[in-house]
C-alpha atoms as a PDB file:
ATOM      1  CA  UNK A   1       0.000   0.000   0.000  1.00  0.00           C
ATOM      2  CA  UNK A   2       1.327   3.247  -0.644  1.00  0.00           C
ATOM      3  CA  UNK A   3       2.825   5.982   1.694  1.00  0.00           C
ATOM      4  CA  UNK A   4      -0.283   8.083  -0.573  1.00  0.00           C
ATOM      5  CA  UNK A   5      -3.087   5.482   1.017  1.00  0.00           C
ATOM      6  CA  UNK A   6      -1.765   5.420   4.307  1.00  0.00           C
ATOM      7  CA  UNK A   7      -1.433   9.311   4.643  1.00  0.00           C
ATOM      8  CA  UNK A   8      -5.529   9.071   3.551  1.00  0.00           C
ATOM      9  CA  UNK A   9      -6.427   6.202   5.808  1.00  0.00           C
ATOM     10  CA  UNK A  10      -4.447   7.997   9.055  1.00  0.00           C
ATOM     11  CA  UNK A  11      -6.382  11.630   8.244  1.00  0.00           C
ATOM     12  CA  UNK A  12      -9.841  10.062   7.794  1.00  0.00           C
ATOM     13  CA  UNK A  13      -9.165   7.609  10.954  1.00  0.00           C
ATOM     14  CA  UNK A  14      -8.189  10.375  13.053  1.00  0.00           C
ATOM     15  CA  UNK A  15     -10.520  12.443  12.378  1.00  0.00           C
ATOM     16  CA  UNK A  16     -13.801  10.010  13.492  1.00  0.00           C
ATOM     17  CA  UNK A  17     -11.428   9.276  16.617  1.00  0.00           C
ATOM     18  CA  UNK A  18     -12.209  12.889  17.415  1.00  0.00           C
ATOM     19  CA  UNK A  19     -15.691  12.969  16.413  1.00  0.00           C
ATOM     20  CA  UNK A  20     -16.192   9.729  18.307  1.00  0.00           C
ATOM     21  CA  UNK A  21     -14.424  11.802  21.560  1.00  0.00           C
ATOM     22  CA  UNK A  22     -16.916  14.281  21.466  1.00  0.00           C
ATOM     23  CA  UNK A  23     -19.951  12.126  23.191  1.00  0.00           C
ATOM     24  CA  UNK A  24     -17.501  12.146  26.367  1.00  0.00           C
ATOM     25  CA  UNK A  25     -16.272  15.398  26.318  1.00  0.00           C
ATOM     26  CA  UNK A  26     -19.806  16.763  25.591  1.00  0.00           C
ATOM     27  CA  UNK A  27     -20.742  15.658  29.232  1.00  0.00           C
ATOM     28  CA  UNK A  28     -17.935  18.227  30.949  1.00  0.00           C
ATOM     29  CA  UNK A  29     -20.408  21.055  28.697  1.00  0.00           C
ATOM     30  CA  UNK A  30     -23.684  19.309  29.431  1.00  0.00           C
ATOM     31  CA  UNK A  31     -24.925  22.323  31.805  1.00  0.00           C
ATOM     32  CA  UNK A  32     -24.035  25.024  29.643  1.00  0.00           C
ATOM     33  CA  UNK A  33     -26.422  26.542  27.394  1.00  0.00           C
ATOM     34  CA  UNK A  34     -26.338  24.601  24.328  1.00  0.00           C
ATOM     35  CA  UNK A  35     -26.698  27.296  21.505  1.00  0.00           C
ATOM     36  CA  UNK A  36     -24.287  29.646  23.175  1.00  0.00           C
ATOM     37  CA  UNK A  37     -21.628  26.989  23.590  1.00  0.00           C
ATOM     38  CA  UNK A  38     -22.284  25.893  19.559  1.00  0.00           C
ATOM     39  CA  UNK A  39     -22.082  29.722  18.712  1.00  0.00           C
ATOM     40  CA  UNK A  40     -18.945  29.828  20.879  1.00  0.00           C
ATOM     41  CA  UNK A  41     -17.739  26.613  19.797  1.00  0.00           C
ATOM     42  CA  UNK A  42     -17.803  27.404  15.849  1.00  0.00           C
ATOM     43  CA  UNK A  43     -16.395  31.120  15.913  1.00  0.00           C
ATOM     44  CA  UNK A  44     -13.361  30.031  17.757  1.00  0.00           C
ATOM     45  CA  UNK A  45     -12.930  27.102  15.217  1.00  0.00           C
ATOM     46  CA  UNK A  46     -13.208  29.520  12.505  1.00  0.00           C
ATOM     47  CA  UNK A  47     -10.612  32.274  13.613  1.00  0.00           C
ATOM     48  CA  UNK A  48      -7.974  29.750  14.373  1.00  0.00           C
ATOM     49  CA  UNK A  49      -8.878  28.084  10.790  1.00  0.00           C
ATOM     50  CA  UNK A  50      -8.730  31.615   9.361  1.00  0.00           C
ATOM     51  CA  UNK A  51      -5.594  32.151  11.039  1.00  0.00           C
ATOM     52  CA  UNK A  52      -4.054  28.586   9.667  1.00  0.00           C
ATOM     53  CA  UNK A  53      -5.261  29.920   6.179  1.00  0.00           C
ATOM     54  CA  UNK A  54      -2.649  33.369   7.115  1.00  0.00           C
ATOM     55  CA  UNK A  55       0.310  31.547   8.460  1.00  0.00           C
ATOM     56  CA  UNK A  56       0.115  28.824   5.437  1.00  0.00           C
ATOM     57  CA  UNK A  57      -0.095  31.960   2.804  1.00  0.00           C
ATOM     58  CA  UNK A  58      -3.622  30.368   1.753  1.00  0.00           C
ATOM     59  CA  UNK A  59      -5.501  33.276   0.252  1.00  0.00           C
ATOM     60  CA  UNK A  60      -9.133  33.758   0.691  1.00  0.00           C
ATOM     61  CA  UNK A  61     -11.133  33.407  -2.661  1.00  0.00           C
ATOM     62  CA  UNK A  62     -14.619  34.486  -2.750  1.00  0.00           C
ATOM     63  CA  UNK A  63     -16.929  31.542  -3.778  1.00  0.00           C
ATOM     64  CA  UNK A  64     -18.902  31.649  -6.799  1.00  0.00           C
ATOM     65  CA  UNK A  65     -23.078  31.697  -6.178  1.00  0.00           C
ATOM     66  CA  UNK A  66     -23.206  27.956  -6.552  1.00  0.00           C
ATOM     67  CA  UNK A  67     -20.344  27.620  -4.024  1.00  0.00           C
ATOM     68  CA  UNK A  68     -22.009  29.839  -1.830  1.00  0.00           C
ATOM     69  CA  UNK A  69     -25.175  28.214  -1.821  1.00  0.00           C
ATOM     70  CA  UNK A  70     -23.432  25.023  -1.392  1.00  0.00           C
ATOM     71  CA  UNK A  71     -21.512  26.661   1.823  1.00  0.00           C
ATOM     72  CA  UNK A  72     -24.958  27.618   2.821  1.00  0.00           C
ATOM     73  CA  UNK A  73     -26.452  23.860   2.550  1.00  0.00           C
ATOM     74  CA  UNK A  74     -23.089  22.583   4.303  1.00  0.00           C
ATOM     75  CA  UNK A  75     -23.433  24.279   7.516  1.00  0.00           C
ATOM     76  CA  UNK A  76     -26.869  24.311   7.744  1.00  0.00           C
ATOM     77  CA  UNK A  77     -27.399  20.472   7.371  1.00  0.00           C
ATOM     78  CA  UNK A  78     -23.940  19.057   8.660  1.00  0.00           C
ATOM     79  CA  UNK A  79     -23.322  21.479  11.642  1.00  0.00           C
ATOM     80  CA  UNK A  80     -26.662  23.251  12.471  1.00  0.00           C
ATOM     81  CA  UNK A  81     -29.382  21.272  11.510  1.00  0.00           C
ATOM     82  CA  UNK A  82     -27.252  17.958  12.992  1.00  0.00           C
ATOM     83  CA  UNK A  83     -26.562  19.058  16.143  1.00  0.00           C
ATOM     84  CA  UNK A  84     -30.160  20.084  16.412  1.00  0.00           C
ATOM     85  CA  UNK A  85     -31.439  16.819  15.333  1.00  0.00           C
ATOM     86  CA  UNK A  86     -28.945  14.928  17.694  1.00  0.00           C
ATOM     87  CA  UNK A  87     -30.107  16.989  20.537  1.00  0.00           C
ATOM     88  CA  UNK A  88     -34.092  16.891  19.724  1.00  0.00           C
ATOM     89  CA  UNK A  89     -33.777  13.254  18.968  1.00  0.00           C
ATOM     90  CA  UNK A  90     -32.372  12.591  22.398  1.00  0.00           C
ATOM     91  CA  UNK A  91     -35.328  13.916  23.962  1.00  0.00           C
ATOM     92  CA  UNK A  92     -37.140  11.135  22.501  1.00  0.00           C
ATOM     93  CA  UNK A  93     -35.092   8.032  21.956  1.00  0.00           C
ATOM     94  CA  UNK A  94     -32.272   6.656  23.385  1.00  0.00           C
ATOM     95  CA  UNK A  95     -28.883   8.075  22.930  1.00  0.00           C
ATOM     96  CA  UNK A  96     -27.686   4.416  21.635  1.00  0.00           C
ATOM     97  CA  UNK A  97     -30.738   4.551  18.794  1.00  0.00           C
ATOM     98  CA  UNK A  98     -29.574   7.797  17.870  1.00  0.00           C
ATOM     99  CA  UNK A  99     -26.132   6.540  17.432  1.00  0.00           C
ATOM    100  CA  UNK A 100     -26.989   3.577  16.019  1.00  0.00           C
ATOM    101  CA  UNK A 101     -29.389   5.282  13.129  1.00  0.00           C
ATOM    102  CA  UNK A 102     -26.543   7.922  12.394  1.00  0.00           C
ATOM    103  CA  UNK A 103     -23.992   4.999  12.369  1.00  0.00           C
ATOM    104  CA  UNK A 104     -25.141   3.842   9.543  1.00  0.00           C
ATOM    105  CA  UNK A 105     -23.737   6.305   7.421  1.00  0.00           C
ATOM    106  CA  UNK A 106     -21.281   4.425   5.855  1.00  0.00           C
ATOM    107  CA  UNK A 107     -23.858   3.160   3.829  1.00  0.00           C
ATOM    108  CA  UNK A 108     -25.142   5.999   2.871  1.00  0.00           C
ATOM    109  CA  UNK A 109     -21.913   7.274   1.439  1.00  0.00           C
ATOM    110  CA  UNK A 110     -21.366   3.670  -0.045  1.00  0.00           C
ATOM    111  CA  UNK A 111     -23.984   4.401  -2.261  1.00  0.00           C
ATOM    112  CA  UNK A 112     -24.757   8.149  -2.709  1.00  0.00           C
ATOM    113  CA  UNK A 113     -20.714   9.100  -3.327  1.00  0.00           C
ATOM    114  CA  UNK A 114     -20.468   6.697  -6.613  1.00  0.00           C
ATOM    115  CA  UNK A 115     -23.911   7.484  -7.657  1.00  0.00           C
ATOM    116  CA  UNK A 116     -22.956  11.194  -7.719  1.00  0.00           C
ATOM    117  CA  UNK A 117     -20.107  10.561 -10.304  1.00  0.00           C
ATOM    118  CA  UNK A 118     -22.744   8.387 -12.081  1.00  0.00           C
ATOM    119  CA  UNK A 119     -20.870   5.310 -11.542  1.00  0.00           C
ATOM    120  CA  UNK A 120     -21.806   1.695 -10.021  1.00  0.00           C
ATOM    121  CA  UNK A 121     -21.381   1.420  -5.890  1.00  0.00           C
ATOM    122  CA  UNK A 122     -18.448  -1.042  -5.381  1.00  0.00           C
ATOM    123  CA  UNK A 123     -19.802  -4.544  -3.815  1.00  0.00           C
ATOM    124  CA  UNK A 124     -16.854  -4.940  -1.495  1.00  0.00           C
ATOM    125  CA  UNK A 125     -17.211  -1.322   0.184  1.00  0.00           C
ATOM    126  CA  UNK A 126     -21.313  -2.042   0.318  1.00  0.00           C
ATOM    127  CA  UNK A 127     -20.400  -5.240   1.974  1.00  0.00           C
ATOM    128  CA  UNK A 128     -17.940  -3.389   4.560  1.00  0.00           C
ATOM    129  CA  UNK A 129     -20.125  -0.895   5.079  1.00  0.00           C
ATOM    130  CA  UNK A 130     -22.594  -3.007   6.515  1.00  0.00           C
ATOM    131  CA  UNK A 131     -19.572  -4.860   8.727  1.00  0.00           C
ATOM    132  CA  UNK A 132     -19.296  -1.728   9.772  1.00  0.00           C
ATOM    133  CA  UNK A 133     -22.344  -0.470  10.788  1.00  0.00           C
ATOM    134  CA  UNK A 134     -23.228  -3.834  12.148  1.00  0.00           C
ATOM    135  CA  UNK A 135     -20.094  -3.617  14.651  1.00  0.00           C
ATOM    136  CA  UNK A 136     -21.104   0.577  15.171  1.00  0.00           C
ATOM    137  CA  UNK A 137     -24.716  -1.128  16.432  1.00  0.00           C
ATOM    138  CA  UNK A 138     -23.313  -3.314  18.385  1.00  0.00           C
ATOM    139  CA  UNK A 139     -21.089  -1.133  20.379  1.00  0.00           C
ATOM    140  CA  UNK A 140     -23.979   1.512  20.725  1.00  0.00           C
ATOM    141  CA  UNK A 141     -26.750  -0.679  21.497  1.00  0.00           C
ATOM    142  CA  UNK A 142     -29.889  -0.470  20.301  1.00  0.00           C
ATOM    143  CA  UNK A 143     -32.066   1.207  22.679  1.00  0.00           C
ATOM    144  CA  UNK A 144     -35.731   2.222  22.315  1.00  0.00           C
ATOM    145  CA  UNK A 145     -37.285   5.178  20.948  1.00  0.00           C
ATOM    146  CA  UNK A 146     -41.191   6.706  19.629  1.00  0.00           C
ATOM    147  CA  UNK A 147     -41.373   7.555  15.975  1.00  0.00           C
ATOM    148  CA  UNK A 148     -40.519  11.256  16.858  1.00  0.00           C
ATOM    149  CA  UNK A 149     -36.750  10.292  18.173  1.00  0.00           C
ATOM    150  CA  UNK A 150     -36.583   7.990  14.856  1.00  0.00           C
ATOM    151  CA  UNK A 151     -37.180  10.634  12.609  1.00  0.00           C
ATOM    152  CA  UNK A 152     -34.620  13.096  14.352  1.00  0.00           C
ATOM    153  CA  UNK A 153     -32.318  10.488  14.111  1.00  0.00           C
ATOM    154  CA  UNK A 154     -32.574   9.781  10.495  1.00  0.00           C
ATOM    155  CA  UNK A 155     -32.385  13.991   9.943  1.00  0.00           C
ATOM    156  CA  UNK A 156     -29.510  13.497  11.667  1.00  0.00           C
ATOM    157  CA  UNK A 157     -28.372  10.629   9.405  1.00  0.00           C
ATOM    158  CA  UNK A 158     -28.887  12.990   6.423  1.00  0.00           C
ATOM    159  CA  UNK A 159     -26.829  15.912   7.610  1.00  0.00           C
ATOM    160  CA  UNK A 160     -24.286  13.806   8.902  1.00  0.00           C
ATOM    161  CA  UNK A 161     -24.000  12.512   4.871  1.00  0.00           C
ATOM    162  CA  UNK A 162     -24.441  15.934   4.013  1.00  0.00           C
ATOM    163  CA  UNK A 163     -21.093  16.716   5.201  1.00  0.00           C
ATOM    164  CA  UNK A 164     -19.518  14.822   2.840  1.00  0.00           C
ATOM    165  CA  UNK A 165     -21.523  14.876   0.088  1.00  0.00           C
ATOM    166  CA  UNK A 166     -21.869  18.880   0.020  1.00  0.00           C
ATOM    167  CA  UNK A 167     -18.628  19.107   0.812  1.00  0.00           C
ATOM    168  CA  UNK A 168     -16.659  17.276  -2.633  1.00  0.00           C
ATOM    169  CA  UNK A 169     -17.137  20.054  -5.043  1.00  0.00           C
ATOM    170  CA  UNK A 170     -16.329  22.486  -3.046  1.00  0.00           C
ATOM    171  CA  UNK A 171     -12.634  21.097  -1.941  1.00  0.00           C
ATOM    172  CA  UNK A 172     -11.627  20.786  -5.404  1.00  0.00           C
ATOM    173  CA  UNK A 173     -11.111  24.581  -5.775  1.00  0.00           C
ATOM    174  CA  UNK A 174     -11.136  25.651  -2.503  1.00  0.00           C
ATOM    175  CA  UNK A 175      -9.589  23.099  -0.506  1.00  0.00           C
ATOM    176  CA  UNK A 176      -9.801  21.748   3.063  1.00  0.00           C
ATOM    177  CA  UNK A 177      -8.916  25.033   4.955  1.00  0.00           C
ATOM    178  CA  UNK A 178     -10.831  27.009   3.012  1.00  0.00           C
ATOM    179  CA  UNK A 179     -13.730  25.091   2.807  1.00  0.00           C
ATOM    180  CA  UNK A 180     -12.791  24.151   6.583  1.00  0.00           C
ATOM    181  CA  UNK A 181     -13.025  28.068   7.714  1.00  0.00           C
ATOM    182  CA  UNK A 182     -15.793  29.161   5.488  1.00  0.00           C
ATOM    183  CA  UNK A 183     -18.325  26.539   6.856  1.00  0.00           C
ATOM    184  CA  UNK A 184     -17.679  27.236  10.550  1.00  0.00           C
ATOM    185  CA  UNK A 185     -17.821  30.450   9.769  1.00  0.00           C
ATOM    186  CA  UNK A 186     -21.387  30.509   7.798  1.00  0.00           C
ATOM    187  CA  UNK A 187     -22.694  28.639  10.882  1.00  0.00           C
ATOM    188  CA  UNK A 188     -22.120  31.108  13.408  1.00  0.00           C
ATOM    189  CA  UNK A 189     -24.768  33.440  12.595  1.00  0.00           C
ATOM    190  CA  UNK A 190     -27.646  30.611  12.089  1.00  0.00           C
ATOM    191  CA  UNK A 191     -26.678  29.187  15.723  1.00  0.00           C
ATOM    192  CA  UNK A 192     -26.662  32.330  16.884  1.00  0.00           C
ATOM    193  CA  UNK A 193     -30.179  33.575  15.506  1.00  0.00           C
ATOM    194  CA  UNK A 194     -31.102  30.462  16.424  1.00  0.00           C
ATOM    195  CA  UNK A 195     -30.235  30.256  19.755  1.00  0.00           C
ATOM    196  CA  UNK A 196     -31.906  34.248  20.427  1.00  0.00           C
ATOM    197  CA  UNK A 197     -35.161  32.639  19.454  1.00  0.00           C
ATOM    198  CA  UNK A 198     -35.301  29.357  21.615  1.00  0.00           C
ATOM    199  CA  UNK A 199     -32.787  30.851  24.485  1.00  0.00           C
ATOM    200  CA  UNK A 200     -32.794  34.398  24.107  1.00  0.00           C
ATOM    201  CA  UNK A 201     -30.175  36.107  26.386  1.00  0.00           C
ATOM    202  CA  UNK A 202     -29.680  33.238  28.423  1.00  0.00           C
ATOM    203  CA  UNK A 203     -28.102  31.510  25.577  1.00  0.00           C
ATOM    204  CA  UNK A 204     -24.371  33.098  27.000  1.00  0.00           C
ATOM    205  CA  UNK A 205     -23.457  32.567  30.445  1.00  0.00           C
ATOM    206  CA  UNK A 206     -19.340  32.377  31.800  1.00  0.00           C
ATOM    207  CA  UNK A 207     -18.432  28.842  31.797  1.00  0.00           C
ATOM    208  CA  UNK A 208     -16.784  27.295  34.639  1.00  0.00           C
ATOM    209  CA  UNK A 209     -13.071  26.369  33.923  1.00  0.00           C
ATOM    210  CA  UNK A 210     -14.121  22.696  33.155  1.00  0.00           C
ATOM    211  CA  UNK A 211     -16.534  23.970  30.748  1.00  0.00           C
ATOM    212  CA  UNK A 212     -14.319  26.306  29.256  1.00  0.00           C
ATOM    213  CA  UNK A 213     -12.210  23.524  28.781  1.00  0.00           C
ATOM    214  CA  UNK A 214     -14.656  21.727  26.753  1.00  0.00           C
ATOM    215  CA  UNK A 215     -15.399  24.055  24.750  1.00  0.00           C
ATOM    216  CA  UNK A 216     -12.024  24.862  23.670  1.00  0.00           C
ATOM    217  CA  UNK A 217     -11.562  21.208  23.302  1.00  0.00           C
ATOM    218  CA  UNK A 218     -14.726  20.950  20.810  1.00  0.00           C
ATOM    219  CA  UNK A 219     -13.804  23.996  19.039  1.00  0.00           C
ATOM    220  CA  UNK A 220     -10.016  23.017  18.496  1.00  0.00           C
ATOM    221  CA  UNK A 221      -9.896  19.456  17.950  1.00  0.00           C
ATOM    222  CA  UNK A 222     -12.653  18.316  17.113  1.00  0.00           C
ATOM    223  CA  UNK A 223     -14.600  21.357  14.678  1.00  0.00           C
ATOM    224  CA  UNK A 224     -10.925  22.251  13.914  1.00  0.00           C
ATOM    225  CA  UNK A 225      -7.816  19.991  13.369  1.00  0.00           C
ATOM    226  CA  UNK A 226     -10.902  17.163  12.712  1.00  0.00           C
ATOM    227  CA  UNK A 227     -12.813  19.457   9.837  1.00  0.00           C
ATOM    228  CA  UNK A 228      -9.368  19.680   7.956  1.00  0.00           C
ATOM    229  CA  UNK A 229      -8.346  15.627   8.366  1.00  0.00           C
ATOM    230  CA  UNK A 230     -11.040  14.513   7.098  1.00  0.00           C
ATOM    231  CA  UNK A 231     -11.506  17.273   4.121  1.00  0.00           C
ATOM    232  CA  UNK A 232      -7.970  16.298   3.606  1.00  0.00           C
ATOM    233  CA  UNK A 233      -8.908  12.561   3.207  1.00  0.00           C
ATOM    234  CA  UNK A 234     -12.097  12.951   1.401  1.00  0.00           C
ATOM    235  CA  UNK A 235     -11.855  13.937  -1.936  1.00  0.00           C
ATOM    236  CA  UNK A 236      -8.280  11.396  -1.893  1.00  0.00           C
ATOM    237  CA  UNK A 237     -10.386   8.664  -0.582  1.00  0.00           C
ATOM    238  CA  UNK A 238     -13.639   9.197  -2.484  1.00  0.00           C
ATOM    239  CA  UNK A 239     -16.954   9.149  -0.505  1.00  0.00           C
ATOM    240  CA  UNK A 240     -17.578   5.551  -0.219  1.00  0.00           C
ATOM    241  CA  UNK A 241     -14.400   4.405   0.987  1.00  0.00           C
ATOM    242  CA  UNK A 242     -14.002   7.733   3.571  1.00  0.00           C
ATOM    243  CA  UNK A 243     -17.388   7.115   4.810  1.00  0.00           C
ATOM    244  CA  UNK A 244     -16.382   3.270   6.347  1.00  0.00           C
ATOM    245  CA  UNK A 245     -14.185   5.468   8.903  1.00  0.00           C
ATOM    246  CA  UNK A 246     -17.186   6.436  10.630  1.00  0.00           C
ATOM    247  CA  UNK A 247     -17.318   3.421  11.879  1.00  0.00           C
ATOM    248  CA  UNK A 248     -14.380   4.588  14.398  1.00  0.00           C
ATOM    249  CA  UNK A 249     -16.338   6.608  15.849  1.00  0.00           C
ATOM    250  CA  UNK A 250     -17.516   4.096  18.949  1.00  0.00           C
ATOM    251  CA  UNK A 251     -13.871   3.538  19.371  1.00  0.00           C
ATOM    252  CA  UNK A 252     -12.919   7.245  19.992  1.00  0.00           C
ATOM    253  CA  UNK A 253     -16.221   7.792  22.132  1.00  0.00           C
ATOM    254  CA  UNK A 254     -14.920   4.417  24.084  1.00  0.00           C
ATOM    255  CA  UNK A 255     -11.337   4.528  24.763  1.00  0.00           C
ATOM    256  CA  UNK A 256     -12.001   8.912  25.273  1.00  0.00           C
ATOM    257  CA  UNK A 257     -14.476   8.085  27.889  1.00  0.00           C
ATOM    258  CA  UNK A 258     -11.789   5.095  29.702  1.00  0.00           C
ATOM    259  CA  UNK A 259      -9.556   7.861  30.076  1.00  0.00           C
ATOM    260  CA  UNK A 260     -12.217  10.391  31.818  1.00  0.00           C
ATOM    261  CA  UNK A 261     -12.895   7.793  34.437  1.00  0.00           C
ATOM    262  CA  UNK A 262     -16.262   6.792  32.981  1.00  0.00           C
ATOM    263  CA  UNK A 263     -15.601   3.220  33.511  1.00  0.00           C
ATOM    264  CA  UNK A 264     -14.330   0.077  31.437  1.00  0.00           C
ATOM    265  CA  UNK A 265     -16.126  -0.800  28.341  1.00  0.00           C
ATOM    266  CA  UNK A 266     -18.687  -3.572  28.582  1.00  0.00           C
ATOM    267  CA  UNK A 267     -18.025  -6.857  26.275  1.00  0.00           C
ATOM    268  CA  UNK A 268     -20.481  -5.816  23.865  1.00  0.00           C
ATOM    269  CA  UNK A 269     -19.074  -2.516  23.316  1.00  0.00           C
ATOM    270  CA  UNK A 270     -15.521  -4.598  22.503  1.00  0.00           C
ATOM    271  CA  UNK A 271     -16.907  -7.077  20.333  1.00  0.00           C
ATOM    272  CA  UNK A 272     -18.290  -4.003  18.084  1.00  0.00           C
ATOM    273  CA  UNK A 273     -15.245  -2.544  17.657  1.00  0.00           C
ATOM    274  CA  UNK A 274     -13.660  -5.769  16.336  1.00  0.00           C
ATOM    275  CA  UNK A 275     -16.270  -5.791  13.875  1.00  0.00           C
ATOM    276  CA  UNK A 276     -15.613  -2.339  13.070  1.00  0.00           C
ATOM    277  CA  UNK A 277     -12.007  -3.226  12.672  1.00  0.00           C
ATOM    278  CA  UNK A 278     -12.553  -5.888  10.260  1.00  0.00           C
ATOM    279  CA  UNK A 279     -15.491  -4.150   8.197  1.00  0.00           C
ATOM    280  CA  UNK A 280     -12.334  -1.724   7.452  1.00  0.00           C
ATOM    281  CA  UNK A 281      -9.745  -3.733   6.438  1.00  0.00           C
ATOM    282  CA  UNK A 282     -11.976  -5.671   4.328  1.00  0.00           C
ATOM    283  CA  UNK A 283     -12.771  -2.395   2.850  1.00  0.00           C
ATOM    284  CA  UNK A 284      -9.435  -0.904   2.304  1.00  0.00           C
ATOM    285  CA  UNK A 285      -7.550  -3.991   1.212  1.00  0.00           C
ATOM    286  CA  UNK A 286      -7.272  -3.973  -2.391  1.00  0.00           C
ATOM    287  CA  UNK A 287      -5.793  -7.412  -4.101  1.00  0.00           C
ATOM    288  CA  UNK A 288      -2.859  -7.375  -5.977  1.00  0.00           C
ATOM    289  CA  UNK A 289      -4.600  -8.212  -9.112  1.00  0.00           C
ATOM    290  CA  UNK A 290      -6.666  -5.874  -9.120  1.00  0.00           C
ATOM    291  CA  UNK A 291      -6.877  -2.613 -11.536  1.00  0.00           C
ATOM    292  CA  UNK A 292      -4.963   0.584  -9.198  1.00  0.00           C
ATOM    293  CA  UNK A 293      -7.683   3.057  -8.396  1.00  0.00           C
ATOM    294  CA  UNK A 294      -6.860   6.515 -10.128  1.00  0.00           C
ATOM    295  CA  UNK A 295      -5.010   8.566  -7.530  1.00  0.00           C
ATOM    296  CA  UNK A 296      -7.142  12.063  -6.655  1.00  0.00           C
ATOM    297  CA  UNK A 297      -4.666  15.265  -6.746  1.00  0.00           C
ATOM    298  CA  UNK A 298      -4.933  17.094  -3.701  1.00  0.00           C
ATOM    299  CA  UNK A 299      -6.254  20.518  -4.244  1.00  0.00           C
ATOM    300  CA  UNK A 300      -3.041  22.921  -4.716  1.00  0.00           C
ATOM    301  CA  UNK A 301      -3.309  24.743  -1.175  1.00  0.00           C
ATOM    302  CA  UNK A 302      -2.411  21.622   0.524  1.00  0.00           C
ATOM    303  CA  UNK A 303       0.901  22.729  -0.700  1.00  0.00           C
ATOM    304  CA  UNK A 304       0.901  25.805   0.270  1.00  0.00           C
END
């Protein structure tokens, strides 16, 4: 396998590690007011991706009107709209259903990222995918729920493909930081809005020094150095083969939570993970024979 493939697989891995973290470090932040700490959350990930943009000599390019309607789509589905969903569909269902639905992602991407290009979904990555999510519902759980927490959780199943799939048209021109900075960016002022209405003032408070702790944590790692792995891996990887790296997710939300004290990880939870495991490296291996797949150019401010 090629330094190329690895570089891909370690961004896109990396990057659900620290999405899958953010279930455990969301309970240091679970008093705070939950627009207010989004809002918060998102405009310090997009200054410090603005400021990545200055030290790298990126320059900003204004989007075209389909970019910007695609920016518009991207951080209304996969940041506002899904951490609405997540949160509404909590109130109804079971965390582990909620997980479980949005787990199955991999799937989705299996089939809606070669159908996009108007070619045929690969058998081998629909096949992992379901490894995948099978593991990814086993390590959850399943849970119960009432219709209303199912059909938050498949929103949420939507945006989360939505931050993909809006996403691969944009990087081409614009790139990872870019497209990185310009999304958390555009989402500030719909959490914010958003938050006035349901919250009003309230929304802000001063966070305690654990909460302000998670916070920065959410806003650096994982809606910062995490946005720009895995819009580094994506367009290299394609769709269907980045989207079986959800399937780490579980593992960062287990192993982050070991090492907050929340207690060792029940059998179930490890048996998932080995099915996650081997859902992805029946993915990603690719036999000898077979034909290379073409190697995607990273956009040319990955060099810069």
């Amino acid at each position: 396998m090629s330094n190329h493939s690895w570089s891909a697989y370690s961004r896109a891995g990396s990057a659900m590690f620290l999405v899958g973290s953010l279930a455990a470090v969301s309970g240091v932040v679970h008093d705070y007011p939950f627009y207010g700490g989004q809002t918060a959350r998102y405009l310090v990930s997009a200054v410090l991706l603005f400021a990545v943009a200055l030290a790298r000599h990126i320059p900003l390019i204004r989007p075209t009107g389909r970019e910007a309607l695609l920016f518009v789509a991207l951080a209304a589905t996969g940041l506002v709209l899904f951490n609405l969903f997540i949160i509404e569909g909590t109130k109804h269902a079971n965390p582990a259903v909620v997980g479980t639905i949005v787990g199955t992602v991999p799937i989705v991407l299996a089939l809606a990222g070669p159908l996009m290009h108007r070619t045929r979904p690969s058998g081998r990555i629909l096949i992992a995918a379901s490894i995948v999510v099978a593991g990814t519902a086993l390590a959850s759980g399943l849970g119960t729920s009432d219709a209303q927490g199912i059909l938050y959780s498949v929103g949420a199943l939507a945006c989360e493909a939505c931050f993909s799939l809006l996403a691969l048209p944009l990087l081409v021109r614009l790139g990872p930081v870019r497209v990185s900075a310009y999304t958390a960016a555009i989402s500030v002022p719909m959490l914010l809005i958003l938050g006035l209405l349901v919250d009003g003032t309230s929304m802000f408070r001063t966070p305690t020094l654990g909460e302000a702790g998670g916070l920065a944590y959410l806003a650096i790692l994982v809606s910062g150095i995490a946005f720009l792995l895995w819009y580094r891996a994506l367009p290299m990887l394609g769709a269907d083969r980045a989207g079986l790296f959800a399937g780490v997710i579980p593992v960062g939300t287990i192993l982050t939570s070991l090492a907050l004290g929340f207690g060792l990880p029940a059998p179930a939870e490890l048996a998932g993970v080995t099915l996650v495991i081997a859902g992805l490296l029946f993915g990603l291996y690719r036999p000898r024979t077979a034909a290379p797949r073409a190697v995607v150019r990273e956009p040319e401010v990955l060099t810069g």
